[in-house]
C-alpha atoms as a PDB file:
ATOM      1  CA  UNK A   1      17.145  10.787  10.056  1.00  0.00           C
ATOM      2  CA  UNK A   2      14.728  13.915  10.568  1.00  0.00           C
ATOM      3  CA  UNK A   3      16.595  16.757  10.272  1.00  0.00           C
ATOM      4  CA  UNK A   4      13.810  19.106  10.397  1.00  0.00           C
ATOM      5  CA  UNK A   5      12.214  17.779  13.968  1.00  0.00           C
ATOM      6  CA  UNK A   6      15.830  16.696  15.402  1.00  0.00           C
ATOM      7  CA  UNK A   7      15.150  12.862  15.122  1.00  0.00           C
ATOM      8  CA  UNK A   8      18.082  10.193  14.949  1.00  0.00           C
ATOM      9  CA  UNK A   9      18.652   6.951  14.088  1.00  0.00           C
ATOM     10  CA  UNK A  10      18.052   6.113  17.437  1.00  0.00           C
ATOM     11  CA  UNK A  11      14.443   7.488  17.799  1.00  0.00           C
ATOM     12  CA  UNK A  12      13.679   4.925  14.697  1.00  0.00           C
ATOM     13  CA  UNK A  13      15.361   2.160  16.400  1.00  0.00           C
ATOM     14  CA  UNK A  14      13.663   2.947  19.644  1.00  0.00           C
ATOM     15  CA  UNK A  15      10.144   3.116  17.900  1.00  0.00           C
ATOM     16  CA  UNK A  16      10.405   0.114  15.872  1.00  0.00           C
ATOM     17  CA  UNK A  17      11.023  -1.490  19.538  1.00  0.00           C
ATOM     18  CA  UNK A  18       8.192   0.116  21.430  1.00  0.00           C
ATOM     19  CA  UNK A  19       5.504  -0.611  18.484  1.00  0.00           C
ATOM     20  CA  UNK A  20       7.280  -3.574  17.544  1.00  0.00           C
ATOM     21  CA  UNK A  21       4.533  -6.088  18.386  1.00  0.00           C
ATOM     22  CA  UNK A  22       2.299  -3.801  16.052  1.00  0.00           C
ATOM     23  CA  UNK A  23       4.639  -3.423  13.244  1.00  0.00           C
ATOM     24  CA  UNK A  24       5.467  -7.188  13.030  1.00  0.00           C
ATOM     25  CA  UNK A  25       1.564  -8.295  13.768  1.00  0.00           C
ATOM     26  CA  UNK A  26       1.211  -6.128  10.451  1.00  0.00           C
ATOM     27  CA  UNK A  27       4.358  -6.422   8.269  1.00  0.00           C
ATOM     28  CA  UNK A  28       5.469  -9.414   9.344  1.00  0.00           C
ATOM     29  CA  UNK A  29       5.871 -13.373   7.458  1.00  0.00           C
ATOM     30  CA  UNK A  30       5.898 -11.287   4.445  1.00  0.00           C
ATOM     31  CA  UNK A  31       8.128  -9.994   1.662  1.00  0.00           C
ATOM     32  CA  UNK A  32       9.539  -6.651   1.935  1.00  0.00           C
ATOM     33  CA  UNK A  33      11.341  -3.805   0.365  1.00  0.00           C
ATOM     34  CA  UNK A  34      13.356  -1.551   2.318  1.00  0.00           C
ATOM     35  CA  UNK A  35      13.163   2.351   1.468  1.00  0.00           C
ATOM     36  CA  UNK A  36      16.710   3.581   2.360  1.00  0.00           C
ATOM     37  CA  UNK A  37      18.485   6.394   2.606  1.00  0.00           C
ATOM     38  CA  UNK A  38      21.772   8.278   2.559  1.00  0.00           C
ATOM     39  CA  UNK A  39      22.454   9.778   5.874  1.00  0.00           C
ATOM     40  CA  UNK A  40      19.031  10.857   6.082  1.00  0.00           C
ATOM     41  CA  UNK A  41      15.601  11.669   4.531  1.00  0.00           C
ATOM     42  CA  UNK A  42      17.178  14.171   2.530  1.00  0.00           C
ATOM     43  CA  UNK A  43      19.991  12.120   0.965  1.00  0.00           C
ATOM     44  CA  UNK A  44      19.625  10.143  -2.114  1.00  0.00           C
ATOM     45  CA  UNK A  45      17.163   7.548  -2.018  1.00  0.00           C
ATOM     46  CA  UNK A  46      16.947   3.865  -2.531  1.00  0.00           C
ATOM     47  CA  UNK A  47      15.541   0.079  -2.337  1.00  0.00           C
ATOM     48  CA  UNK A  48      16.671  -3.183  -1.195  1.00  0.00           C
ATOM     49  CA  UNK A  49      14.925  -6.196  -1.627  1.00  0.00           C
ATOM     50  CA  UNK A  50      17.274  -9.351  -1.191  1.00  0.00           C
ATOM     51  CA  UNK A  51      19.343 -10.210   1.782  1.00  0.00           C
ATOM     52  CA  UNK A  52      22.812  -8.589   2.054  1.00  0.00           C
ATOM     53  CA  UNK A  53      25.815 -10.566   3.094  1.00  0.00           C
ATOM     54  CA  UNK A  54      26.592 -10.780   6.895  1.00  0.00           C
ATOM     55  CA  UNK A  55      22.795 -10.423   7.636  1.00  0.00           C
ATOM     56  CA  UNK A  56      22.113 -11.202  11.258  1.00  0.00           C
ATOM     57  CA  UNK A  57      20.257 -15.218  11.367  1.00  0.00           C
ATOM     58  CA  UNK A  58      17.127 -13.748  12.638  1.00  0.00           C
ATOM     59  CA  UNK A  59      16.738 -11.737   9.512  1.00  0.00           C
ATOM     60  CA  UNK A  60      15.579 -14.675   6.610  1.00  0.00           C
ATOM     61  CA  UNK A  61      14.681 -14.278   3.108  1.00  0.00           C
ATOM     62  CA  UNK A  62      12.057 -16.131   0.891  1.00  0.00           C
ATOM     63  CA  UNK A  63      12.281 -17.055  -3.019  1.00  0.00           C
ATOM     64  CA  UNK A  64       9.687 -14.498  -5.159  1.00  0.00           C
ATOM     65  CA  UNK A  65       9.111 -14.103  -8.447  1.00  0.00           C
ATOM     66  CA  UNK A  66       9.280 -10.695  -9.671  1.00  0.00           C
ATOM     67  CA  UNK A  67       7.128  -9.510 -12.607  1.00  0.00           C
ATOM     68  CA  UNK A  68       9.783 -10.128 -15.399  1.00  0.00           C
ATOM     69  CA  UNK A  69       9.798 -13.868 -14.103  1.00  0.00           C
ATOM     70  CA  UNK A  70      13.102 -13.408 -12.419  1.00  0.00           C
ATOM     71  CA  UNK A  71      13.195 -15.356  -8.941  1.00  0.00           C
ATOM     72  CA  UNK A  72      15.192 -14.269  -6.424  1.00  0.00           C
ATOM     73  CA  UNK A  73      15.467 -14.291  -2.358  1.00  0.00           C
ATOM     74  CA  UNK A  74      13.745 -11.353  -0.644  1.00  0.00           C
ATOM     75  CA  UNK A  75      13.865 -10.268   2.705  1.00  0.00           C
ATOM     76  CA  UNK A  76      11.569 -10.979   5.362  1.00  0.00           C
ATOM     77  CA  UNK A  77      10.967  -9.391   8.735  1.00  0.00           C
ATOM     78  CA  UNK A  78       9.923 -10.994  11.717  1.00  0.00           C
ATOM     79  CA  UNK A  79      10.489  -9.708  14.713  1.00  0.00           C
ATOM     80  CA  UNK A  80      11.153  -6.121  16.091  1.00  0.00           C
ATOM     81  CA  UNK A  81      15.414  -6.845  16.477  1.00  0.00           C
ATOM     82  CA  UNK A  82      15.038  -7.614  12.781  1.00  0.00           C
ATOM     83  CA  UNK A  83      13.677  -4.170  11.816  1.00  0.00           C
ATOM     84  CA  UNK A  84      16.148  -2.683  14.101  1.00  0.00           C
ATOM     85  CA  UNK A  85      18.687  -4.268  12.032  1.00  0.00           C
ATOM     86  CA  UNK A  86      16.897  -3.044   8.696  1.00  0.00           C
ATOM     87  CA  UNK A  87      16.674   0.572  10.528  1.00  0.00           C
ATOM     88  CA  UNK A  88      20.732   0.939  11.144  1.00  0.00           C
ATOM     89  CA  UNK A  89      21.333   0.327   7.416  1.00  0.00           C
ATOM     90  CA  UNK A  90      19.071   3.471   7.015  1.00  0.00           C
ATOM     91  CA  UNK A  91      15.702   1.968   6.003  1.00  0.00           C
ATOM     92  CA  UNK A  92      12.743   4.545   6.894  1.00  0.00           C
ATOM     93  CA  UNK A  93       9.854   3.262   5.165  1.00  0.00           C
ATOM     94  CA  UNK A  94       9.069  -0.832   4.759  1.00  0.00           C
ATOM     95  CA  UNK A  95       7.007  -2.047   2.142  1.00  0.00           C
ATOM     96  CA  UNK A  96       5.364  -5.335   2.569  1.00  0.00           C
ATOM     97  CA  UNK A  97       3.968  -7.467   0.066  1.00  0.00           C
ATOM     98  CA  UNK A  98       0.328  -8.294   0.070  1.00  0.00           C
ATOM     99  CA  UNK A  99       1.131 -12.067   0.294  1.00  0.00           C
ATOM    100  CA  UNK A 100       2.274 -13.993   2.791  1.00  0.00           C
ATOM    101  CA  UNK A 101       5.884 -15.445   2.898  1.00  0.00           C
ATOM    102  CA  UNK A 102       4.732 -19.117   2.281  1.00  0.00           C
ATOM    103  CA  UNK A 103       2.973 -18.135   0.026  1.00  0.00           C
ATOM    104  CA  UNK A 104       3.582 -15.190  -2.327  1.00  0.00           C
ATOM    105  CA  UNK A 105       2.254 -15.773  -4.937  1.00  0.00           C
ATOM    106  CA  UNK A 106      -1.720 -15.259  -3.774  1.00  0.00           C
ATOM    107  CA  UNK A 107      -1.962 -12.148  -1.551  1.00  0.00           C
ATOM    108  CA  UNK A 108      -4.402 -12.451   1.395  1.00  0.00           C
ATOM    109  CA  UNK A 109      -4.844  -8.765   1.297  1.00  0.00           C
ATOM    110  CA  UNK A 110      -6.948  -6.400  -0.832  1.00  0.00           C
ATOM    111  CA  UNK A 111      -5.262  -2.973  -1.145  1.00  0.00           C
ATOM    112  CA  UNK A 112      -6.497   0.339  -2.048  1.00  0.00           C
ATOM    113  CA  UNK A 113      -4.567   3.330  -2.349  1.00  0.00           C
ATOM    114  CA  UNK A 114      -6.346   6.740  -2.327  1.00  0.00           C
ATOM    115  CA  UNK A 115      -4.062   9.119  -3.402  1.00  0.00           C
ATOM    116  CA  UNK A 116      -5.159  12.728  -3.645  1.00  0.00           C
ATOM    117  CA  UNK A 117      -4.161  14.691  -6.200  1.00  0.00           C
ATOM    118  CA  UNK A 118      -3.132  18.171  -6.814  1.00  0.00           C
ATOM    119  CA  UNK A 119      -6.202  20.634  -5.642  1.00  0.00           C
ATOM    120  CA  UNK A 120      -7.044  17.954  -3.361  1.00  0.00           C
ATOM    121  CA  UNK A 121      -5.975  16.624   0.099  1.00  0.00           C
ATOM    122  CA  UNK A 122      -6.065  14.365   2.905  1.00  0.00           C
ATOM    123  CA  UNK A 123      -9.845  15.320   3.723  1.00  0.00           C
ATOM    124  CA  UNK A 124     -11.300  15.013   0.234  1.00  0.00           C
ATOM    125  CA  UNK A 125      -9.807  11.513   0.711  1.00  0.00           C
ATOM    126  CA  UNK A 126     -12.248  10.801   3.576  1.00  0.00           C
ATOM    127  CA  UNK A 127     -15.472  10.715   2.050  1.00  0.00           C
ATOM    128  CA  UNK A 128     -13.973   8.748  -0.341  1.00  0.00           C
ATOM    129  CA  UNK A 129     -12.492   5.908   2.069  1.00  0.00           C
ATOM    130  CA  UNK A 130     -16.325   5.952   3.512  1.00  0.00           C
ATOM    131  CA  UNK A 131     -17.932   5.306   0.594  1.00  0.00           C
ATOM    132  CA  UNK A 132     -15.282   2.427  -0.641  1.00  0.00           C
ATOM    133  CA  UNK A 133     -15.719   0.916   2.627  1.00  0.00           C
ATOM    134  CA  UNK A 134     -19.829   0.951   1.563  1.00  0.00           C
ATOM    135  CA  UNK A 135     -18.361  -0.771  -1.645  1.00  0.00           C
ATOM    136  CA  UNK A 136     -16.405  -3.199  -0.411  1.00  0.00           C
ATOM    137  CA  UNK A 137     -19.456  -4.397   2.052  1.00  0.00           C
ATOM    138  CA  UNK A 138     -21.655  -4.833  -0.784  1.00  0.00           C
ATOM    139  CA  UNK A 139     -18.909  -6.819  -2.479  1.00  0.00           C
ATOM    140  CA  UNK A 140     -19.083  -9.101   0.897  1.00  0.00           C
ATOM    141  CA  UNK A 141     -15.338  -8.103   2.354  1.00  0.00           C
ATOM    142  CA  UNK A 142     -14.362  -6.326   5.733  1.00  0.00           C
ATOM    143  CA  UNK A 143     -12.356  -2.610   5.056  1.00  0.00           C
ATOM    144  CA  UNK A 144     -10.025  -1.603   7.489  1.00  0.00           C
ATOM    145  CA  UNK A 145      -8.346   2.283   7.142  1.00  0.00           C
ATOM    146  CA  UNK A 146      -5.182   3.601   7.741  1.00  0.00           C
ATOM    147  CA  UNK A 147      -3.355   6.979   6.854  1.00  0.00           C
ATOM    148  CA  UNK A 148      -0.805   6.436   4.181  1.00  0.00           C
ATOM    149  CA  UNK A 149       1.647   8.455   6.487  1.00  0.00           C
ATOM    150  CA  UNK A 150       1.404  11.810   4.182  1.00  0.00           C
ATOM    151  CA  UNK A 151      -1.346  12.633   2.002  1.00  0.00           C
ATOM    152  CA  UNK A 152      -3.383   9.746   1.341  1.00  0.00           C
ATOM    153  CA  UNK A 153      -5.272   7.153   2.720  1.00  0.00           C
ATOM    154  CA  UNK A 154      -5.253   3.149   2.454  1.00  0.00           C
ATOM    155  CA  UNK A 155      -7.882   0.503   2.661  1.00  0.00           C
ATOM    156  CA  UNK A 156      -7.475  -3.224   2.553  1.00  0.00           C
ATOM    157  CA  UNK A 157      -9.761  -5.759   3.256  1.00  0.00           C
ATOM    158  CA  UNK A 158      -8.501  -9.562   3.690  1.00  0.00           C
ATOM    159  CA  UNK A 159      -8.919 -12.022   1.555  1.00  0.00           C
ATOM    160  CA  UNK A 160      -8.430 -15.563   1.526  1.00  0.00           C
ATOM    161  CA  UNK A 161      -5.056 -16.722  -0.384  1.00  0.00           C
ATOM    162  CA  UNK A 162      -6.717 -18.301  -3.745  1.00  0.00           C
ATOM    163  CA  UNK A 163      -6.577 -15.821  -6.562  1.00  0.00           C
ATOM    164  CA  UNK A 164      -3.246 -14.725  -7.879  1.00  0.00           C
ATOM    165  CA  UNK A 165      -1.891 -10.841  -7.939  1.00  0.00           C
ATOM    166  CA  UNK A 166      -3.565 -10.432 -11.732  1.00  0.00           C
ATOM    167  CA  UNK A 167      -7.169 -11.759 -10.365  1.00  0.00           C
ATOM    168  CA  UNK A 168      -6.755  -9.504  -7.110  1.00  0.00           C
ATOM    169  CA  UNK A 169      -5.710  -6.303  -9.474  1.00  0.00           C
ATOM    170  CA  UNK A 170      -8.764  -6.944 -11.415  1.00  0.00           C
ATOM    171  CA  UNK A 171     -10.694  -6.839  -8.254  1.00  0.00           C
ATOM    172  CA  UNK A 172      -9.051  -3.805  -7.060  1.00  0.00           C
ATOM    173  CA  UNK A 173      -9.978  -2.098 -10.149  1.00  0.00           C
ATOM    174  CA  UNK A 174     -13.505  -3.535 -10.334  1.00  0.00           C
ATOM    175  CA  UNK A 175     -14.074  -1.483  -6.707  1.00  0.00           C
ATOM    176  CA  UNK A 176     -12.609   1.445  -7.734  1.00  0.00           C
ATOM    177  CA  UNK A 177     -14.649   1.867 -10.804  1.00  0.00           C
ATOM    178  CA  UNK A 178     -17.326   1.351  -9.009  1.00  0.00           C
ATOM    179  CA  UNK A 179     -16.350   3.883  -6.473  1.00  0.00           C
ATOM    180  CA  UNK A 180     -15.687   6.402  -9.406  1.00  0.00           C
ATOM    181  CA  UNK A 181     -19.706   5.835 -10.514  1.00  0.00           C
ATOM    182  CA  UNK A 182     -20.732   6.752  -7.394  1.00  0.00           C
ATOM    183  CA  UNK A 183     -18.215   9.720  -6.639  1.00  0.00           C
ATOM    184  CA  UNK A 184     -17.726  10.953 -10.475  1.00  0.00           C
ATOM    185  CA  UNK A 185     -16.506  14.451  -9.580  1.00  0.00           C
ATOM    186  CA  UNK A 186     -14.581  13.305  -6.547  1.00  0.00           C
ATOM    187  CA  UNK A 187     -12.820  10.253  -7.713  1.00  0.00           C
ATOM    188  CA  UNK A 188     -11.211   8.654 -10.979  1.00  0.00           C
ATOM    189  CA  UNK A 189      -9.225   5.637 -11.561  1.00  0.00           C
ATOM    190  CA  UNK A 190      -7.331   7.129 -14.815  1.00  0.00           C
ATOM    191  CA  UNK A 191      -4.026   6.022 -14.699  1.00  0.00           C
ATOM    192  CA  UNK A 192      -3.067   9.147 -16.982  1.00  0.00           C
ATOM    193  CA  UNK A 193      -2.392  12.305 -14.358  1.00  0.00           C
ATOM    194  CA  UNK A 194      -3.407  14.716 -17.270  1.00  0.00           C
ATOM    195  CA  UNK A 195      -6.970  13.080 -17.116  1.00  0.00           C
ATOM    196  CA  UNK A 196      -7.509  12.736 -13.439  1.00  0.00           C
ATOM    197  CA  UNK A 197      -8.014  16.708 -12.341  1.00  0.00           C
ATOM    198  CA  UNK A 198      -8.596  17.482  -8.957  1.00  0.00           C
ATOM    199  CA  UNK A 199      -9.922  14.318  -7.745  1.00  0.00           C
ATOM    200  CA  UNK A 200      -8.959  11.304  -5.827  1.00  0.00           C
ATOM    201  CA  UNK A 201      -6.958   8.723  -7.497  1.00  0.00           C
ATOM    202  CA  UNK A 202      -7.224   5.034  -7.219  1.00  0.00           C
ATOM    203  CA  UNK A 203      -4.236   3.521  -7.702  1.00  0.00           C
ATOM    204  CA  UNK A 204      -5.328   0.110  -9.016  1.00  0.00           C
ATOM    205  CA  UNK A 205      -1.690  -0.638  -9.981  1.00  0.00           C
ATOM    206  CA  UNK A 206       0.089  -1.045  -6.274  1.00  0.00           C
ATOM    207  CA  UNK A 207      -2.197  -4.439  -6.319  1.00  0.00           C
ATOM    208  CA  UNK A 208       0.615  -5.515  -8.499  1.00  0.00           C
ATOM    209  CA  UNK A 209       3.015  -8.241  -7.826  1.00  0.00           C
ATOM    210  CA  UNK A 210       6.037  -6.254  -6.264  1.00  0.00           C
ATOM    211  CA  UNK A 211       4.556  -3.509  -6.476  1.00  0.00           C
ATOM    212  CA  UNK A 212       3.813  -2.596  -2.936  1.00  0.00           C
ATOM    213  CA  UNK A 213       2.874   0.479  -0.466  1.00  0.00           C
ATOM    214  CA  UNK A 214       3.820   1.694   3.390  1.00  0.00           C
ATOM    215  CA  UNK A 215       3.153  -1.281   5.441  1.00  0.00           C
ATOM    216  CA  UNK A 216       0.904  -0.312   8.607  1.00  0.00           C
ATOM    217  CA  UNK A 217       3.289   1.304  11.224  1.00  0.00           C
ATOM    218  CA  UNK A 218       6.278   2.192   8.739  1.00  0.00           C
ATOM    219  CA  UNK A 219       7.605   5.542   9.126  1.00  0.00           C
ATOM    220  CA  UNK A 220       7.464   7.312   6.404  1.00  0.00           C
ATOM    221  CA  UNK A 221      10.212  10.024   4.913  1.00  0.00           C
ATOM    222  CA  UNK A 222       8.163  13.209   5.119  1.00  0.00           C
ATOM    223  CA  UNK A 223       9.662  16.096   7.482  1.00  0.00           C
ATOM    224  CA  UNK A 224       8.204  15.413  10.750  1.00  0.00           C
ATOM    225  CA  UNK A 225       8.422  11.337  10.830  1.00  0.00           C
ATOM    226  CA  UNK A 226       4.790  10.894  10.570  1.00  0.00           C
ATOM    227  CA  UNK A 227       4.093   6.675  10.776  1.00  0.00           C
ATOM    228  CA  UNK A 228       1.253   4.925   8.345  1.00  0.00           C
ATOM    229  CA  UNK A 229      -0.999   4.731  11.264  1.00  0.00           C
ATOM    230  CA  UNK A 230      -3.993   2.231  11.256  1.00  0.00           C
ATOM    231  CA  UNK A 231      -7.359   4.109  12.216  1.00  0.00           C
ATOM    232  CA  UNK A 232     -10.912   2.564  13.321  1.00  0.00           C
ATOM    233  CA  UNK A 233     -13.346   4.255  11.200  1.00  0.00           C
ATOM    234  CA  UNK A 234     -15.246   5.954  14.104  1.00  0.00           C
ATOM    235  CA  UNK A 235     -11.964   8.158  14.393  1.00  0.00           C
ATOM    236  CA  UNK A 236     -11.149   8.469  10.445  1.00  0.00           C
ATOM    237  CA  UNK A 237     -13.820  12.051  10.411  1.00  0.00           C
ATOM    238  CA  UNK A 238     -11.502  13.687  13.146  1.00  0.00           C
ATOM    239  CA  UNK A 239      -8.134  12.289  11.756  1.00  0.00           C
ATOM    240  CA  UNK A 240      -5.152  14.324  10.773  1.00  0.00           C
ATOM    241  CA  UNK A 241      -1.983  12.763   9.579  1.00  0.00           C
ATOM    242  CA  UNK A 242       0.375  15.036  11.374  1.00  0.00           C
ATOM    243  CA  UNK A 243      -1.396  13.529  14.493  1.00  0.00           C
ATOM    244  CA  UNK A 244       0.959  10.127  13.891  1.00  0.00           C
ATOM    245  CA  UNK A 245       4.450  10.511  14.079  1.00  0.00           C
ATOM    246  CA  UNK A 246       7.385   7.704  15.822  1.00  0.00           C
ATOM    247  CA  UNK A 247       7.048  10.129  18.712  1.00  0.00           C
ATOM    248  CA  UNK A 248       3.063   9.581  19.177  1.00  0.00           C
ATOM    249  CA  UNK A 249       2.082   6.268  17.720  1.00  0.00           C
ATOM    250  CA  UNK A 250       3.520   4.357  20.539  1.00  0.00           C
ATOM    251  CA  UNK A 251       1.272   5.921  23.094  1.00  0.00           C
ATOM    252  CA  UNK A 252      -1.487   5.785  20.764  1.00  0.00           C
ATOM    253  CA  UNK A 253      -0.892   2.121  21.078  1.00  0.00           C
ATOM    254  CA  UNK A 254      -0.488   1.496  24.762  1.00  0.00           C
ATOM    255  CA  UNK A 255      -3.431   3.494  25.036  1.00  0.00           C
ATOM    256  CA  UNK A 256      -5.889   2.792  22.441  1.00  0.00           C
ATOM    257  CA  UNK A 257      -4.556  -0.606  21.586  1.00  0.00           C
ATOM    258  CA  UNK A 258      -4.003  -1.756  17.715  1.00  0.00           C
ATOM    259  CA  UNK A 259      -7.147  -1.771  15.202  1.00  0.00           C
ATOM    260  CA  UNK A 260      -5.767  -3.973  12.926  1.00  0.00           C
ATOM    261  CA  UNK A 261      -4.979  -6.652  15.925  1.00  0.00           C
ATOM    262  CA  UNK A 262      -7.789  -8.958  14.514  1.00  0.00           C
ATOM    263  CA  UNK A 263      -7.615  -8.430  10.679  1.00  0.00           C
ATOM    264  CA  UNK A 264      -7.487 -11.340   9.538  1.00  0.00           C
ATOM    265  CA  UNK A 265      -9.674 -13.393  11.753  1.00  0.00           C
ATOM    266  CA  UNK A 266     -12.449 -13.404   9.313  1.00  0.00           C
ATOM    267  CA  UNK A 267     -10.757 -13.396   5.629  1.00  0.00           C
ATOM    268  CA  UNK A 268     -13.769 -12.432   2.462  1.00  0.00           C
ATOM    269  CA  UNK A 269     -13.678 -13.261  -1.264  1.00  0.00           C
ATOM    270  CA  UNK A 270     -13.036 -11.245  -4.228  1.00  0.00           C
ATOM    271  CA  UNK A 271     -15.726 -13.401  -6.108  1.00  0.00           C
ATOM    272  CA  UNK A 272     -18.237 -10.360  -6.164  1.00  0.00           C
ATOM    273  CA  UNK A 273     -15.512  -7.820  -7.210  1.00  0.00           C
ATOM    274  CA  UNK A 274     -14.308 -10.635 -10.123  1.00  0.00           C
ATOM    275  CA  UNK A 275     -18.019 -10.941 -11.237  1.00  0.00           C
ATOM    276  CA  UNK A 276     -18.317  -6.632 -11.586  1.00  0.00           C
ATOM    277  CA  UNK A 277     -15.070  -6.621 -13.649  1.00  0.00           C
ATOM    278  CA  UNK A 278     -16.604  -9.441 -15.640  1.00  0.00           C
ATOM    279  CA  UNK A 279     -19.783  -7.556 -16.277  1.00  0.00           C
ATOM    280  CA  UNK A 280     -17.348  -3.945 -16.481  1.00  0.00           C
ATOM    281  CA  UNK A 281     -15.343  -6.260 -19.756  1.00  0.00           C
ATOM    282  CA  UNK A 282     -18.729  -6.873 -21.214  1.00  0.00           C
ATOM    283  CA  UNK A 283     -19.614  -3.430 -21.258  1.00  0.00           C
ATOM    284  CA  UNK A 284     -16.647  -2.333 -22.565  1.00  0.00           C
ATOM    285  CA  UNK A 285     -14.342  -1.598 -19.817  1.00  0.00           C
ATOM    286  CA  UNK A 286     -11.392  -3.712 -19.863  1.00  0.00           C
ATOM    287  CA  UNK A 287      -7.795  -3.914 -18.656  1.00  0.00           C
ATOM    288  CA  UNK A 288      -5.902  -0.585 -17.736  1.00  0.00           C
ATOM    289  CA  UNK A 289      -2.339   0.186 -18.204  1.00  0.00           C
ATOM    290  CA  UNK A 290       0.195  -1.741 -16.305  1.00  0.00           C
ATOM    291  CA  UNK A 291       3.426   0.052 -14.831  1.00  0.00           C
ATOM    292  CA  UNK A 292       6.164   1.005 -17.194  1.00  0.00           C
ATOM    293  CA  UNK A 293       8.712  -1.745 -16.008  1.00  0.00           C
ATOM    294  CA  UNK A 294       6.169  -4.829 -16.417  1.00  0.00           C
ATOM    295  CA  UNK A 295       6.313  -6.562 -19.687  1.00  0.00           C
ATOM    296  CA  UNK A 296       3.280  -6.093 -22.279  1.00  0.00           C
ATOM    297  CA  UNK A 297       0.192  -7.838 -20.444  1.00  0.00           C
ATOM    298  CA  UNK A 298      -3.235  -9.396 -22.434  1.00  0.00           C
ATOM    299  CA  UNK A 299      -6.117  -7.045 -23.385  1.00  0.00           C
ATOM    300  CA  UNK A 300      -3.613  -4.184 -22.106  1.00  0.00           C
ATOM    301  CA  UNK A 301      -3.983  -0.697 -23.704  1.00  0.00           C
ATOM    302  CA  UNK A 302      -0.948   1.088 -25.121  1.00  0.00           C
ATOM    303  CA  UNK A 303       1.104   2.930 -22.793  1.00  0.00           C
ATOM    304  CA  UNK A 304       0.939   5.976 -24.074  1.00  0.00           C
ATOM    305  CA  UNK A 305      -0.467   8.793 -22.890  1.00  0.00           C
ATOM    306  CA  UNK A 306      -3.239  10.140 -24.634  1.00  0.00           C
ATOM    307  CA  UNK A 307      -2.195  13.745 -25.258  1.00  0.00           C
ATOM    308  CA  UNK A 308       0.690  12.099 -26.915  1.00  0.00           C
ATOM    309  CA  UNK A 309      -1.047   9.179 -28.931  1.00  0.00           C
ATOM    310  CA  UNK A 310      -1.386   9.237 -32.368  1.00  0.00           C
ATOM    311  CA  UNK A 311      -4.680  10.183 -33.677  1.00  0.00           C
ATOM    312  CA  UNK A 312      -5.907   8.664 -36.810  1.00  0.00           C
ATOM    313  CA  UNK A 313      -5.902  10.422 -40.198  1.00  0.00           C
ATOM    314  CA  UNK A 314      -9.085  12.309 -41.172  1.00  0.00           C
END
């Protein structure tokens, strides 16, 4: 599957068993897309969402509703023999939803995406990640870190399951613009990559419905198999993405144990984050541009980017 380091199909299977309890503690009771493959990370890529005939009975599926109001059964993973399965159809990277399977339509997780841009890497994404964990206190929630598995870095806080995907987006974007106040030369939330520079980018849009990222523990399909590896934030200073990889994650684990064990003991609010992108509105800042495949949304800018937009006649 990694040509570059040697690794098989086997060395996935064998570390989706060995951090299985991990993977499904994390990933688990939740929708998921699969990121497959043909032959390997270097063959042509692709997704599958919904249950393929002769699936295994330990591998169910729950009804979603996808952003074009479509419903249809997606996949679920439970256990580690269920990933196996998913693994030996050539999935690398799983991509959870931020909702739970009984209910998917409210997500019980707040997630922010750091993704560095070009000029920038994984440590100018640290300082960031600090300071929108400061944010997200203020706002009342509990961040926990993890590396995306490549460049970036992710930070969710949970939430209890009462706002829909729209309300959580909205929150997502309320923290990030506040983020970018704070860190104006080191962070931007414009969804336009000509405007964004050499700064960190926070990609309000994967708080989406379907739209999703690397689920804690996923491999991801970069040359040396590094994993999405959740952090405590005593080690984030120190951390180095190349560190995590299927080969060293489970003896990370045995060792050091799992920091996202507890996560959702003690769930937060988004109320604080609704109330700054109520008071953001007022002042002006409104809704940002949605992803090219969802339809037209309320108070939504046009799509266009604005090198490209049509100015108005002088």
């Amino acid at each position: 599957m990694w040509p570059e380091v040697g690794l098989t199909k086997l060395d996935l299977a064998n570390y989706l068993i060995d951090a299985g309890e991990a993977f499904v503690t994390a990933n688990g009771n939740r929708p998921v897309s699969l990121q497959r493959y043909s032959g390997n990370i270097e063959g042509e890529m692709f997704f599958s969402k919904n249950p393929p005939k002769g699936a295994p009975e330990y591998v169910r599926s729950v009804p979603v509703t996808y952003p074009s109001a479509r419903s249809h059964p997606q996949l679920v993973i439970d256990e580690p023999a269920a990933a196996v399965w998913a693994a030996q159809m050539n999935t690398v990277v799983f991509h959870p939803w931020a909702s739970r399977a009984n209910d998917p339509d409210n997500p019980d997780q707040l997630r922010i995406d750091l993704d560095p841009q070009p000029g920038t890497d994984f440590d100018d994404a640290k300082p960031a990640a600090l300071e929108l964990r400061t944010v997200l206190e203020e706002a009342g929630l509990t961040a926990f870190i993890k590396t995306s598995g490549n460049r970036g870095l992710h930070v969710y806080a949970p939430i209890h399951p009462k706002h829909e995907f729209l309300d959580v987006r909205h929150a997502v974007i309320a923290a990030g613009r506040e983020l970018e106040r704070r860190m104006p030369e080191k962070v931007t939330t414009a969804w336009w990559k000509e405007e964004r520079g050499t700064r960190i980018f926070v990609d309000f849009n994967q708080a989406n419905r379907d739209r999703t990222i690397a689920g804690a523990y996923s491999p991801r399909a970069v040359p040396t198999a590094q994993v999405s590896c959740p952090l405590t934030w005593e080690e984030l200073d120190n951390a180095d993405p190349a560190k995590y990889t299927i080969q060293t994650v489970p003896d990370r684990l045995a060792k050091v144990g799992d920091p996202w064990a507890s996560m959702h003991d003690h769930p937060g609010d988004i109320d604080v984050l609704l109330k700054w992108w109520d008071r953001d509105v007022k002042n002006g800042q409104g809704e940002m541009p949605f992803p090219p495949e969802f339809p037209k949304m309320p108070g939504e800018p046009m799509r266009v980017q604005p090198s490209r937009a049509r100015k108005p006649e002088e």
